[in-house]
Protein backbone atom coordinates (compact mmCIF):
# COMPACT_ATOMS: atom_id res chain seq x y z
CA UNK A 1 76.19 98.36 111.48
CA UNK A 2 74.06 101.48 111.75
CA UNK A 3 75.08 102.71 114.89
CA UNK A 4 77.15 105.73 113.77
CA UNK A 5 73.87 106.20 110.69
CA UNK A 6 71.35 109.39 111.74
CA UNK A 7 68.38 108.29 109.58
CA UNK A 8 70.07 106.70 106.81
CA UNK A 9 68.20 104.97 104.03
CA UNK A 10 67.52 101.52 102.77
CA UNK A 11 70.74 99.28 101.38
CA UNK A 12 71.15 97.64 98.52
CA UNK A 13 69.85 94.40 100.04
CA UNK A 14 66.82 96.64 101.49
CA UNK A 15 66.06 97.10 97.95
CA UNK A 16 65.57 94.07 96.77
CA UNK A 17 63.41 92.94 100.26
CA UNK A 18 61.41 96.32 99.20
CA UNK A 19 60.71 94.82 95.80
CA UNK A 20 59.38 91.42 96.69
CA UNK A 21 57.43 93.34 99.50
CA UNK A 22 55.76 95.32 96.60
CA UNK A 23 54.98 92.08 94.58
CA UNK A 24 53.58 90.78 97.59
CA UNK A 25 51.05 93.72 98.01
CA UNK A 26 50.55 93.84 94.08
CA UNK A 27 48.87 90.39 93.87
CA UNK A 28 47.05 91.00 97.67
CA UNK A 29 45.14 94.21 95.94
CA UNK A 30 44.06 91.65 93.01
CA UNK A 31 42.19 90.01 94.97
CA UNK A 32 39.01 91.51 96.29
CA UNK A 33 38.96 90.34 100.20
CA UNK A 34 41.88 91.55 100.44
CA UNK A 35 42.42 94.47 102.98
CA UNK A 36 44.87 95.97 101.01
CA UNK A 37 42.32 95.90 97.94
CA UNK A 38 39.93 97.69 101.06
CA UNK A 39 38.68 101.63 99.16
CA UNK A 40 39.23 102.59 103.00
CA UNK A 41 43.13 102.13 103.36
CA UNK A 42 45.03 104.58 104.82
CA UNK A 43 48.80 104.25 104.60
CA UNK A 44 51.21 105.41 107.00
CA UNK A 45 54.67 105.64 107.90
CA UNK A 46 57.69 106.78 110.33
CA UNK A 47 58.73 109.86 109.05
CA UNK A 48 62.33 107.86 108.77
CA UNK A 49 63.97 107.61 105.44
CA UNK A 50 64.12 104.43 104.97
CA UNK A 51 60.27 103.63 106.14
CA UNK A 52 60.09 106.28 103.54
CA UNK A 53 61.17 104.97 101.23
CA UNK A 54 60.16 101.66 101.66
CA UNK A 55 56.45 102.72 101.76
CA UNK A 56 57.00 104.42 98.79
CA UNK A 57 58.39 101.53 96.51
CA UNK A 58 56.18 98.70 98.04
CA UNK A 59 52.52 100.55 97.93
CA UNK A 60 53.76 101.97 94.14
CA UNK A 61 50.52 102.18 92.22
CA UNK A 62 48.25 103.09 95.14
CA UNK A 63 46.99 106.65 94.46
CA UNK A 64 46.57 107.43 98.17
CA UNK A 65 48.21 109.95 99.78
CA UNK A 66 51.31 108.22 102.79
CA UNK A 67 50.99 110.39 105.79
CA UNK A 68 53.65 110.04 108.17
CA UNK A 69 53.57 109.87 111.73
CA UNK A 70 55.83 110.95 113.91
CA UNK A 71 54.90 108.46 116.47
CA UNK A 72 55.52 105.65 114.50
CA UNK A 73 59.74 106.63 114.64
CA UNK A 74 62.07 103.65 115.82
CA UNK A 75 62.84 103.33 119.92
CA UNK A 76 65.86 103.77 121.46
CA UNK A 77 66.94 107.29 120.32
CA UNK A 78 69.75 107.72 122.61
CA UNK A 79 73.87 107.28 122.72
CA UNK A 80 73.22 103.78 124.04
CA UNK A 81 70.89 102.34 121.07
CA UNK A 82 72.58 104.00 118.14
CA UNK A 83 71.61 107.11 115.77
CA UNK A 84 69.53 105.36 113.65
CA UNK A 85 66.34 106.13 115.29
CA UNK A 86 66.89 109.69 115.24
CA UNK A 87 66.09 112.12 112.00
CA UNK A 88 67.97 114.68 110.29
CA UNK A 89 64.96 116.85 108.50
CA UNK A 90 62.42 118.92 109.10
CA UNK A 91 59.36 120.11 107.50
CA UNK A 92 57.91 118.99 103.78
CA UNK A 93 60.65 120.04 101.43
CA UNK A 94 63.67 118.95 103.92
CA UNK A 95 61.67 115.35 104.45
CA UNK A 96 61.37 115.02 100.87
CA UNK A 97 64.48 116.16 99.57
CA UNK A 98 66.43 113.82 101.95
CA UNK A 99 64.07 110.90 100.62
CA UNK A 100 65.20 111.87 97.21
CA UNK A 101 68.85 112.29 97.70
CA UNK A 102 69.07 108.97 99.59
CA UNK A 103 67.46 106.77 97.27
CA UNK A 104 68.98 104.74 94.46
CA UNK A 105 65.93 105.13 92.11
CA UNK A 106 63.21 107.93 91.61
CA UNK A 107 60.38 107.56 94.17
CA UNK A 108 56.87 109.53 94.29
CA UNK A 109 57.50 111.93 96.59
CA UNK A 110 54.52 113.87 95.75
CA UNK A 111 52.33 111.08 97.39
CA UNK A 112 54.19 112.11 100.99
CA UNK A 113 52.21 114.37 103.42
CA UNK A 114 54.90 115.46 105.73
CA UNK A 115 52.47 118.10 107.29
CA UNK A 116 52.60 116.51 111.13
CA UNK A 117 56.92 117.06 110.84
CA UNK A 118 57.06 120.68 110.27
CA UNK A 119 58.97 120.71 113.68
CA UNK A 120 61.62 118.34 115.12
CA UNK A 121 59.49 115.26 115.48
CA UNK A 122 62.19 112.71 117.52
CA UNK A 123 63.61 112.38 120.27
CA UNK A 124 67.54 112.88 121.40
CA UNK A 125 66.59 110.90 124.31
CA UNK A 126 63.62 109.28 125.23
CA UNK A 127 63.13 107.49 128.54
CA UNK A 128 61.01 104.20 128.58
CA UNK A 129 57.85 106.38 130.26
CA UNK A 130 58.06 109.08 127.10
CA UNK A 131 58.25 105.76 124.77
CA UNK A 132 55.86 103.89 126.41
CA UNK A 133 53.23 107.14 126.20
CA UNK A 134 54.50 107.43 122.69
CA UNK A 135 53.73 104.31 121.28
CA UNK A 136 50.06 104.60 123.01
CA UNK A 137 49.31 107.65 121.04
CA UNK A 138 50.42 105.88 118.06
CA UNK A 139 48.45 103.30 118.89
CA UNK A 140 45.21 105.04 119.87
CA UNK A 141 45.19 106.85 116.62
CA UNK A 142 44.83 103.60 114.78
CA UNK A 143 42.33 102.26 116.90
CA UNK A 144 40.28 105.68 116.72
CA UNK A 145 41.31 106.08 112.72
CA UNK A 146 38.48 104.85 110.08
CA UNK A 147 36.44 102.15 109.35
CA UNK A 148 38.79 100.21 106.90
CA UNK A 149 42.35 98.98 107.44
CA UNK A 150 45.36 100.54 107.50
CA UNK A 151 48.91 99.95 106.89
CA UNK A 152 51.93 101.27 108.36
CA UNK A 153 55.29 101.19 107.81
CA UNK A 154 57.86 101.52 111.18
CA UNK A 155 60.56 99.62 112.82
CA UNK A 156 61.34 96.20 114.17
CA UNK A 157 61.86 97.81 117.93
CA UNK A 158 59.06 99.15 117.99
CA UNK A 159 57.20 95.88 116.85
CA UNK A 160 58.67 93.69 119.37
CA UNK A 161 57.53 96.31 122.11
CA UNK A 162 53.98 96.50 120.93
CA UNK A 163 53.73 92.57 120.84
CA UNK A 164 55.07 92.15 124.05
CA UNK A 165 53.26 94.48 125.66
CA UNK A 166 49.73 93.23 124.42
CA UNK A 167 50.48 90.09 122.60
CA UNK A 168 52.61 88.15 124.32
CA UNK A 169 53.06 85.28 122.80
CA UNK A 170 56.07 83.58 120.74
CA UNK A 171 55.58 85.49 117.47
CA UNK A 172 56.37 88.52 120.41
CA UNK A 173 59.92 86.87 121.06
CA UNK A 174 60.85 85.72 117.33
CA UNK A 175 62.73 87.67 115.12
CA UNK A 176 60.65 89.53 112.02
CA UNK A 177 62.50 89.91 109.14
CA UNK A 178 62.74 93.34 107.49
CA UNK A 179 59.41 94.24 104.52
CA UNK A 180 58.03 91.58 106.43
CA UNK A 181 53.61 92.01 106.60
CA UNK A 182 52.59 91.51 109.89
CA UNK A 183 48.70 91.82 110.61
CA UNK A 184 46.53 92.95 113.56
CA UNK A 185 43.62 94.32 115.07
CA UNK A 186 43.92 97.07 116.74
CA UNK A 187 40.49 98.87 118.83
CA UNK A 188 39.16 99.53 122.13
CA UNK A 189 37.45 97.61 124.85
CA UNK A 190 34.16 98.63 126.34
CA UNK A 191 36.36 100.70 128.69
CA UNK A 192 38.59 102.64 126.50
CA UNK A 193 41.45 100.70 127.10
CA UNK A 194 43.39 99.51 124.21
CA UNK A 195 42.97 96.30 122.61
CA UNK A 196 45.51 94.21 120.27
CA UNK A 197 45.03 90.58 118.96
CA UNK A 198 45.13 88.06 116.61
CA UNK A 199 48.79 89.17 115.73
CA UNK A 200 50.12 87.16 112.22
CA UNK A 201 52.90 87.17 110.02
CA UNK A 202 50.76 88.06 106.73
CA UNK A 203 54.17 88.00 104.82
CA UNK A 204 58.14 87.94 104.66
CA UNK A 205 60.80 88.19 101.76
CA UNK A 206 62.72 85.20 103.34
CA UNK A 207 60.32 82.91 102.64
């Protein structure tokens, strides 16, 4: 397990689900409708290695900058959920170097914008109220972001609490795999308040 892991990167196995996640997005930008063939898409991720790194290998060939978001970091830092939602670097050059030494193969670093991590950016414990406020602002920023899509890379706990907070339906309760694709729209009602829907599984490597 990775309970005694503080922001460890992918496995061997996460390789290889990294890889057909990258094939996957590959043949989506060579098609036209695609959103991930969109001139508009912004890609972010957890400032965690392994989202990291797993941005990195499976949006290879997209000459956008990944801008990571420290709001987008895995629940449950605490001694109860394990270390694995909890970083170990700060700043550009500590974010990247750790990205570097972890991985098993060279990654484009220089694509990383680390500039929103320049100061601890997790949590050594974080009640369900900070998480829950958390998450929002995470949230929020996508609704409020650009016109086209966007794509982010995070963590399968914070997933399941997004879906079953505002979609809550059995795709909310299921297991998704890890490099899985999973689409939604994310805005605002008349009223501010947030608004999720049509939640899908776009794509997974156990298939």
């Amino acid at each position: 397990g990775l309970f005694f892991f503080f922001d460890h990167g992918i496995t061997t196995a996460g390789y290889a689900q990294c890889d057909a996640l990258h094939e996957y997005v590959a043949e989506q930008r060579a098609g036209a409708a695609s959103p991930w063939a969109d001139a508009r898409l912004e890609l972010y991720a957890s400032p965690l290695t392994r989202a990291i790194q797993t941005a990195l290998i499976a949006t290879d060939g997209i000459d956008k900058p990944l801008v990571l978001l420290p709001d987008a970091r895995e629940l449950g830092a605490g001694p109860i959920a394990g270390r694995d939602s909890l970083g170990a670097a700060v700043g550009v050059l500590e974010i990247l170097d750790r990205v570097s030494d972890e991985s098993a193969r060279p990654l484009a670093i220089e694509r990383v914008d680390a500039g929103r991590c320049e100061r601890r950016w997790w949590s050594r414990w974080e009640p369900h109220f900070r998480a829950r406020r958390r998450v929002d602002r995470f949230l929020g920023e996508l609704a409020d972001g650009g016109e086209g899509p966007a794509a982010v890379v995070c963590h399968s706990l914070l997933i399941r609490s997004i879906l079953r907070r505002h979609c809550p339906d059995d795709l909310a309760r299921g297991l998704i795999p890890n490099c899985s694709v999973l689409s939604i729209d994310v805005g605002r009602d008349d009223d501010g308040a947030l608004r999720l829907a049509n939640p899908a599984l776009a794509f997974s490597p156990s298939e």
